[in-house]
Protein backbone atom coordinates (compact mmCIF):
# COMPACT_ATOMS: atom_id res chain seq x y z
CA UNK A 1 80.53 78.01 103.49
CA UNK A 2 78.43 77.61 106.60
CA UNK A 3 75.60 80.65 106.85
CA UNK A 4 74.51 81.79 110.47
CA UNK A 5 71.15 82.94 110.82
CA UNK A 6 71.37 86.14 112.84
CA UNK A 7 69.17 87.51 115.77
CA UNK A 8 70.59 90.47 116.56
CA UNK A 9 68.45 93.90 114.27
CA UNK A 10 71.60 95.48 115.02
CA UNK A 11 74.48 94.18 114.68
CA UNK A 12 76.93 95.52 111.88
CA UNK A 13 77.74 92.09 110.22
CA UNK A 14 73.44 91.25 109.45
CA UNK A 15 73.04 91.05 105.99
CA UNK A 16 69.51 89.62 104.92
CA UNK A 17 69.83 87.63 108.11
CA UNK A 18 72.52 85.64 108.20
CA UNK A 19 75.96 86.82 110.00
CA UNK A 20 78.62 88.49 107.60
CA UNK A 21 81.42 87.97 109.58
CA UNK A 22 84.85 86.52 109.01
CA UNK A 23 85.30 84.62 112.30
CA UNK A 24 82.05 84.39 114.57
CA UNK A 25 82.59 83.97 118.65
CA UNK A 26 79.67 82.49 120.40
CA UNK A 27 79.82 82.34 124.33
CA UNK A 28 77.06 80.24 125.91
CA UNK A 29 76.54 82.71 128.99
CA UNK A 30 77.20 86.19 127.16
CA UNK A 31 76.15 84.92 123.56
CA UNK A 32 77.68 86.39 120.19
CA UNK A 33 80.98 87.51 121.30
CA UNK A 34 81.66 88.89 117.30
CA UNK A 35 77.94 91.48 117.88
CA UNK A 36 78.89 95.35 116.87
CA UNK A 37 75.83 97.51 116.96
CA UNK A 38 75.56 99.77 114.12
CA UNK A 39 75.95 103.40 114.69
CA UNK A 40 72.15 104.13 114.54
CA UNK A 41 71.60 101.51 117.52
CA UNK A 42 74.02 103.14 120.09
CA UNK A 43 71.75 105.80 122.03
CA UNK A 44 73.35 109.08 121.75
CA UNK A 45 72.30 110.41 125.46
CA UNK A 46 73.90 109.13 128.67
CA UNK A 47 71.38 108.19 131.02
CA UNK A 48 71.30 110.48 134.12
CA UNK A 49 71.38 108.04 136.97
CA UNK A 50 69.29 110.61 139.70
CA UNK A 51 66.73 111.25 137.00
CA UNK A 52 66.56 107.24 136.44
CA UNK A 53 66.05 107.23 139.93
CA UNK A 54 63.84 109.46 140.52
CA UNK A 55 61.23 107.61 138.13
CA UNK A 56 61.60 104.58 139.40
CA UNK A 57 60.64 106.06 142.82
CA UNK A 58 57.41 107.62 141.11
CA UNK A 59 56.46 104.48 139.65
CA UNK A 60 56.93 102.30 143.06
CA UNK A 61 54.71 105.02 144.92
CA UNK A 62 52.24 104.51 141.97
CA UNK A 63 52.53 100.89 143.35
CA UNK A 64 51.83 101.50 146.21
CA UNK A 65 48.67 103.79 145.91
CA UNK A 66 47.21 101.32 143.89
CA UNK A 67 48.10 98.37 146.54
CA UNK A 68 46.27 100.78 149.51
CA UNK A 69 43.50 101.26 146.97
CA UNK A 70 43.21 97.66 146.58
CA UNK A 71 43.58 97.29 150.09
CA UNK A 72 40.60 99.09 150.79
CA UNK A 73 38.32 98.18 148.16
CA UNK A 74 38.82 94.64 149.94
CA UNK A 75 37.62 95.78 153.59
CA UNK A 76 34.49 97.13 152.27
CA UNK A 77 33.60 93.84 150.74
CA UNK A 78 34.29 91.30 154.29
């Protein structure tokens, strides 16, 4: 019997690191077709998409203090 070494931490069918599965579907764009996470590896909260948001807009003004900072610290060296 053939024995698949696995790279998925997750997936339902690991077992010591090889694939446990019956019938194994690889896809060469998406990958293991046959991969189940296990129940522990499914995240329990939805995301809220307008708190997402609104951290990604913290961190790009972060950015963008740091860029005027830069910016500046620049000038004072010509």
């Amino acid at each position: 019997m053939t024995k698949i070494r696995c790279r998925y931490i997750d997936c339902g069918f690991l077992d010591e690191g090889y694939c446990s599965a019956a019938l194994v579907e690889l896809d060469l764009d998406q990958g293991c077709l046959t991969y189940a996470p296990t129940a522990e590896a499914i995240p329990e909260d939805d995301w809220d998409e307008e708190e997402t948001e609104e951290e990604w807009e913290e961190l790009e003004d972060e950015e963008e203090d740091e860029d005027l900072w830069l910016d500046e610290e620049d000038e004072t060296e010509d």
